[in-house]
Protein backbone atom coordinates (compact mmCIF):
# COMPACT_ATOMS: atom_id res chain seq x y z
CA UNK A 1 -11.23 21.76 -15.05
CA UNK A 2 -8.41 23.83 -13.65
CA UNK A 3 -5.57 22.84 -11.47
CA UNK A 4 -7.15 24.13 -8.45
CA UNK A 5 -10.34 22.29 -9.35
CA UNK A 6 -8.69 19.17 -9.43
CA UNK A 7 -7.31 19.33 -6.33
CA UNK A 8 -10.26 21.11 -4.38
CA UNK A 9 -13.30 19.79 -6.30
CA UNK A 10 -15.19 16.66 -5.47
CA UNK A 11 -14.74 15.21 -8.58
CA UNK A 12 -10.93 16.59 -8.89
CA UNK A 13 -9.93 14.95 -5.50
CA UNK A 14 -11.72 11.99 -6.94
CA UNK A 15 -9.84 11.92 -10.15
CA UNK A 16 -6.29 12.31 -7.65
CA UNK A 17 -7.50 9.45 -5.71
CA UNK A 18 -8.26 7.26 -9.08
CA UNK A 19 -4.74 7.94 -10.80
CA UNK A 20 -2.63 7.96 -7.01
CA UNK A 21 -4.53 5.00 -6.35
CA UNK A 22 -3.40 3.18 -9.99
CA UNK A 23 0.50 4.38 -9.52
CA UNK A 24 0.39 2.73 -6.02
CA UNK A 25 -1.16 -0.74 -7.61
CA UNK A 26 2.07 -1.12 -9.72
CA UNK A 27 4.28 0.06 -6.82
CA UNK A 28 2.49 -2.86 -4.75
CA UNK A 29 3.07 -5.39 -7.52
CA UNK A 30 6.53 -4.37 -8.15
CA UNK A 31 7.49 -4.63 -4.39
CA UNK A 32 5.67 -7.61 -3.53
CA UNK A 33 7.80 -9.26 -6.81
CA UNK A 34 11.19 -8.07 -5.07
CA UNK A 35 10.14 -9.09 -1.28
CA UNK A 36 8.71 -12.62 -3.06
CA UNK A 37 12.27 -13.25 -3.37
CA UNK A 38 13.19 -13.97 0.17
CA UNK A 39 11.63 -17.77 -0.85
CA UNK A 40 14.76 -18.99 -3.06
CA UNK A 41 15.86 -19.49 0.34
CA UNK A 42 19.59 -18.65 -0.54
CA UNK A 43 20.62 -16.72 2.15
CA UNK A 44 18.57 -13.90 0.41
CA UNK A 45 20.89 -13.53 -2.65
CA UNK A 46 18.49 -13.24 -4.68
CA UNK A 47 16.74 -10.39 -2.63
CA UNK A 48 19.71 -8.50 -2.21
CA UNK A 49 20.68 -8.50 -5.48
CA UNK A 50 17.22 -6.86 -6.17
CA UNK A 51 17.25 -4.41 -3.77
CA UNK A 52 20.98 -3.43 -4.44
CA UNK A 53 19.34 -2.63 -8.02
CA UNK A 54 16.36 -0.65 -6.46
CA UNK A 55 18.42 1.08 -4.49
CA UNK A 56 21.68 1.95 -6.37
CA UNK A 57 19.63 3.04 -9.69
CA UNK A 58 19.40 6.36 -9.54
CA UNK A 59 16.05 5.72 -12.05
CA UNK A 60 14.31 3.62 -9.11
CA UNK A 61 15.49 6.34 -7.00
CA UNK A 62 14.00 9.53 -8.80
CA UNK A 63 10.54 7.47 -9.18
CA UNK A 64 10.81 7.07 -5.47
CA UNK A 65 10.09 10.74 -5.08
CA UNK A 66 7.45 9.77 -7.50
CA UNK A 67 5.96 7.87 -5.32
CA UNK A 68 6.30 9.30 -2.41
CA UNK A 69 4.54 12.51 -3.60
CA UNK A 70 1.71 10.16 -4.90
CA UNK A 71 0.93 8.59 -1.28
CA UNK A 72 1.68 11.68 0.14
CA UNK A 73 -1.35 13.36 -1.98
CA UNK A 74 -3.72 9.88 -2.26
CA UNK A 75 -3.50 10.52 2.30
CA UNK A 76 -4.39 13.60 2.28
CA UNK A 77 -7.08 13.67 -0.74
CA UNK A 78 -8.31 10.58 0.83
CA UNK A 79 -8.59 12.21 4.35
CA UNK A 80 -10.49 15.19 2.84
CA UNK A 81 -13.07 12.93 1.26
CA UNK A 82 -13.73 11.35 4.39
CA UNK A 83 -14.16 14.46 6.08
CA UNK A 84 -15.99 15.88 3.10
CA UNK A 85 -18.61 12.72 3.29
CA UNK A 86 -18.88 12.92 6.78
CA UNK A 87 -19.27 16.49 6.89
CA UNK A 88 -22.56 15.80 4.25
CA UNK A 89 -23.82 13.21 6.64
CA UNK A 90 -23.92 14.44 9.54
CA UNK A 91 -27.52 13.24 10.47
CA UNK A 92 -27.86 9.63 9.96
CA UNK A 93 -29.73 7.63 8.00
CA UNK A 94 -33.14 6.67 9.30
CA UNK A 95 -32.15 3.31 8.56
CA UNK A 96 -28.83 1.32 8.19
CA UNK A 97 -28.73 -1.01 5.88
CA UNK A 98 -25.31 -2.14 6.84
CA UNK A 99 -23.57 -4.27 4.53
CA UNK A 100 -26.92 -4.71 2.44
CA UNK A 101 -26.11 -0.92 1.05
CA UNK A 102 -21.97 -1.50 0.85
CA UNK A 103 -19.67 -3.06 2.17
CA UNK A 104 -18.01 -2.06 5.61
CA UNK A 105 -14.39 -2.29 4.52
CA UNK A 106 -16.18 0.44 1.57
CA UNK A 107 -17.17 2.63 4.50
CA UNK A 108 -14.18 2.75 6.38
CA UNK A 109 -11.65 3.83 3.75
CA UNK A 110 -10.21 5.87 6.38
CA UNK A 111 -9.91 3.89 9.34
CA UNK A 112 -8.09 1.31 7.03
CA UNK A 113 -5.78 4.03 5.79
CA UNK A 114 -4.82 5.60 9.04
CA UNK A 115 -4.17 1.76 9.98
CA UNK A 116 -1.83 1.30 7.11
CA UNK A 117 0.00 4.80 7.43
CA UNK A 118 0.62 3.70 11.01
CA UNK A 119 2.16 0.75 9.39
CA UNK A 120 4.41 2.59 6.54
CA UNK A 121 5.75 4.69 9.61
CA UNK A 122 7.06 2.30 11.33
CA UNK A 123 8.06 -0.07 7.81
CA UNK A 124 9.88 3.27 6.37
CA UNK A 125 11.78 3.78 9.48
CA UNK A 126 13.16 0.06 10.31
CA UNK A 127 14.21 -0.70 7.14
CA UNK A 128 13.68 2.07 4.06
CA UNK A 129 15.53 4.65 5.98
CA UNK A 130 18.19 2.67 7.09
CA UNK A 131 19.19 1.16 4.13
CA UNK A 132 18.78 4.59 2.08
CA UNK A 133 21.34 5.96 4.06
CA UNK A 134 23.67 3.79 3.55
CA UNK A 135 23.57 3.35 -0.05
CA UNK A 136 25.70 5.54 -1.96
CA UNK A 137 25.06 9.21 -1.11
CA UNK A 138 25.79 9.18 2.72
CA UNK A 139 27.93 6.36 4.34
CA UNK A 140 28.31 4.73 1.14
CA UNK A 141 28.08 1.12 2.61
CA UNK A 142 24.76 -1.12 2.30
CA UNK A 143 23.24 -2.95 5.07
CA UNK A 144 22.37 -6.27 4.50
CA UNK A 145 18.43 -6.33 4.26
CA UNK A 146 17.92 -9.81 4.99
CA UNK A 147 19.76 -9.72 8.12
CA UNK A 148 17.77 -6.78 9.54
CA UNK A 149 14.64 -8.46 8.48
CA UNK A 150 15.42 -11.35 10.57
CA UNK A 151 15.94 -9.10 13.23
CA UNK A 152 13.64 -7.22 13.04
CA UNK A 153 11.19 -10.23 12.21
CA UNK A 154 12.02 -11.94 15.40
CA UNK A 155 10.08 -9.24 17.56
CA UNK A 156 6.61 -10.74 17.95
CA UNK A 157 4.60 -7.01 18.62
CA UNK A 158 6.54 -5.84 15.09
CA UNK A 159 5.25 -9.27 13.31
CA UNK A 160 1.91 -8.84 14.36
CA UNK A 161 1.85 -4.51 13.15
CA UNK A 162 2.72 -6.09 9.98
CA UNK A 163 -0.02 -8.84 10.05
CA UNK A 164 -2.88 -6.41 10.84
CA UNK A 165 -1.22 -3.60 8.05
CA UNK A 166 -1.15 -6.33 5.52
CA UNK A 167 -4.62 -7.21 6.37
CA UNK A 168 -5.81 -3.68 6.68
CA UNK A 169 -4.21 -2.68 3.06
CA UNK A 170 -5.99 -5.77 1.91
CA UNK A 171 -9.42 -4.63 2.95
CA UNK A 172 -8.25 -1.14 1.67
CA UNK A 173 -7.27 -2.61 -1.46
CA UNK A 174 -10.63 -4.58 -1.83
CA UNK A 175 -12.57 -1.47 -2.39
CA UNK A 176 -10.24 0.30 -3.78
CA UNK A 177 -9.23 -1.22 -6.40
CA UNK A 178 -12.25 -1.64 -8.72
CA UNK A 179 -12.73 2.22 -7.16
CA UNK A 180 -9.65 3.63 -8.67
CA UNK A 181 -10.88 2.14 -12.00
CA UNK A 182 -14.17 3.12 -12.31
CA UNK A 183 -13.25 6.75 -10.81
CA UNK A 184 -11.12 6.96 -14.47
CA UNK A 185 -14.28 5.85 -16.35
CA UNK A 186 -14.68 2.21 -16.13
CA UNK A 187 -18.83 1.77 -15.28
CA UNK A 188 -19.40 -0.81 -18.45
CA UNK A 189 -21.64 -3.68 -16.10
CA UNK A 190 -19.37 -6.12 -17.29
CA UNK A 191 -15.89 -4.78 -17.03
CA UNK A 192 -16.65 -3.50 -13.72
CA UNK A 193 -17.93 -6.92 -12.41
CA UNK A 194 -14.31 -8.17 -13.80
CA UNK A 195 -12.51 -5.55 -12.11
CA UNK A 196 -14.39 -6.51 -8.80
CA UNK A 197 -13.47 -10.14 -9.26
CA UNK A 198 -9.55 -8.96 -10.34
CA UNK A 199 -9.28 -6.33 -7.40
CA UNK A 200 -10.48 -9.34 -4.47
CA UNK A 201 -7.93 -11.58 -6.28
CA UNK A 202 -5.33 -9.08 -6.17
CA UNK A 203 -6.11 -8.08 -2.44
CA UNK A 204 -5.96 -11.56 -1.05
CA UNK A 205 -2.37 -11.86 -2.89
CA UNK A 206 -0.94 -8.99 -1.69
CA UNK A 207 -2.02 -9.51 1.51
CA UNK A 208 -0.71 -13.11 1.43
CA UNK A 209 2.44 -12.20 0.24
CA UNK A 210 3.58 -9.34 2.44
CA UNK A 211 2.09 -10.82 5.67
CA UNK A 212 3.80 -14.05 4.49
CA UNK A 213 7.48 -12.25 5.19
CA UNK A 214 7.42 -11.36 8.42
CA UNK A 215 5.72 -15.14 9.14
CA UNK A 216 8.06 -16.85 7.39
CA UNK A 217 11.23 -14.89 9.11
CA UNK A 218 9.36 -15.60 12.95
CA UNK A 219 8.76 -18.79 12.47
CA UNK A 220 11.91 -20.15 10.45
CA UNK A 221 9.99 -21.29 7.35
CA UNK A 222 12.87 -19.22 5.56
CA UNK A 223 17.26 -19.86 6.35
């Protein structure tokens, strides 16, 4: 397969979505470990401390163009999928077997995507771009994160965004998981009911946990 295959082909976008798809899993488990520490209930030493590390290492920082290329090509392989499934049924089924044939969080990939990017836009922009620009190369003076999350956190239209993209990635998550997986070769009966089980496990906790922050900050569960 050449490079232009992989990105233009079926199974080449596939393959992108598969490995994108894996890189963001650890990103998700990685952040969801640093934002998990807003419950020592210091003050949000602890969290501070963490995301001083994450972002005053200039390692954390050259994966973040990592990643940032990686959900920047899983959005728009993923939206050419769609359009590419779409485009192959564009007459109907004669009959719809709803969730009997798959599951409808399965058949709206991109509705739950376009939910979540919604989400990152506004995420990246009230606190990731703040705080990036203060930390070393521009103004050279951090903000306190915890502080703007409470402030931010005590706006109940921004809570709620976060709710329903927590949710949404969940969903998103639910499918795509065990997807990503079986897109690098995982179709073994067993290891692919295991990787079903793992990837709803994993999707309720992520969920929990990142719509658990902004919760905790409205409602004062957290000093």
């Amino acid at each position: 397969m050449t490079w232009k295959q992989v990105f233009t082909s079926p199974v080449g976008k596939k393959l992108v979505m598969g490995l994108t798809g894996i890189f963001l899993i650890l990103f998700l488990i990685i952040h969801a470990g640093l934002n998990a520490c807003i419950w020592a209930n210091d003050n949000g030493e602890m969290f501070l401390e963490g995301a001083h590390f994450m972002g005053g290492n200039w390692v954390p920082r050259i994966l973040e163009i990592g990643l940032f290329a990686g959900l920047l090509l899983h959005i728009i392989q993923g939206y050419m999928l769609t359009a590419q499934n779409q485009a192959k049924r564009s007459v109907g089924y004669a009959v719809n077997y709803g969730n009997r044939g798959s599951k409808w969080y399965s058949r709206s990939m991109g509705l739950l995507g376009t939910i979540i990017l919604l989400f990152l836009v506004v995420h990246i922009s009230n606190f990731w771009l703040p705080n990036r620009s203060h930390q070393g190369f521009l103004l050279g003076e951090e903000i306190n994160l915890y502080e703007k999350m409470k402030e931010e956190f005590s706006v109940l239209w921004i809570v709620i965004l976060y709710v329903v993209g927590c949710i949404s990635l969940g969903y998103h998550l639910a499918h795509g998981f065990q997807s990503a997986f079986r897109t690098m070769g995982v179709h073994n009966k067993r290891y692919v009911a295991m990787l079903k089980g793992l990837g709803y496990g994993f999707s309720v906790l992520i969920t929990l946990i990142f719509a658990m922050m902004p919760l905790s900050f409205y409602f004062h569960w957290i000093d």
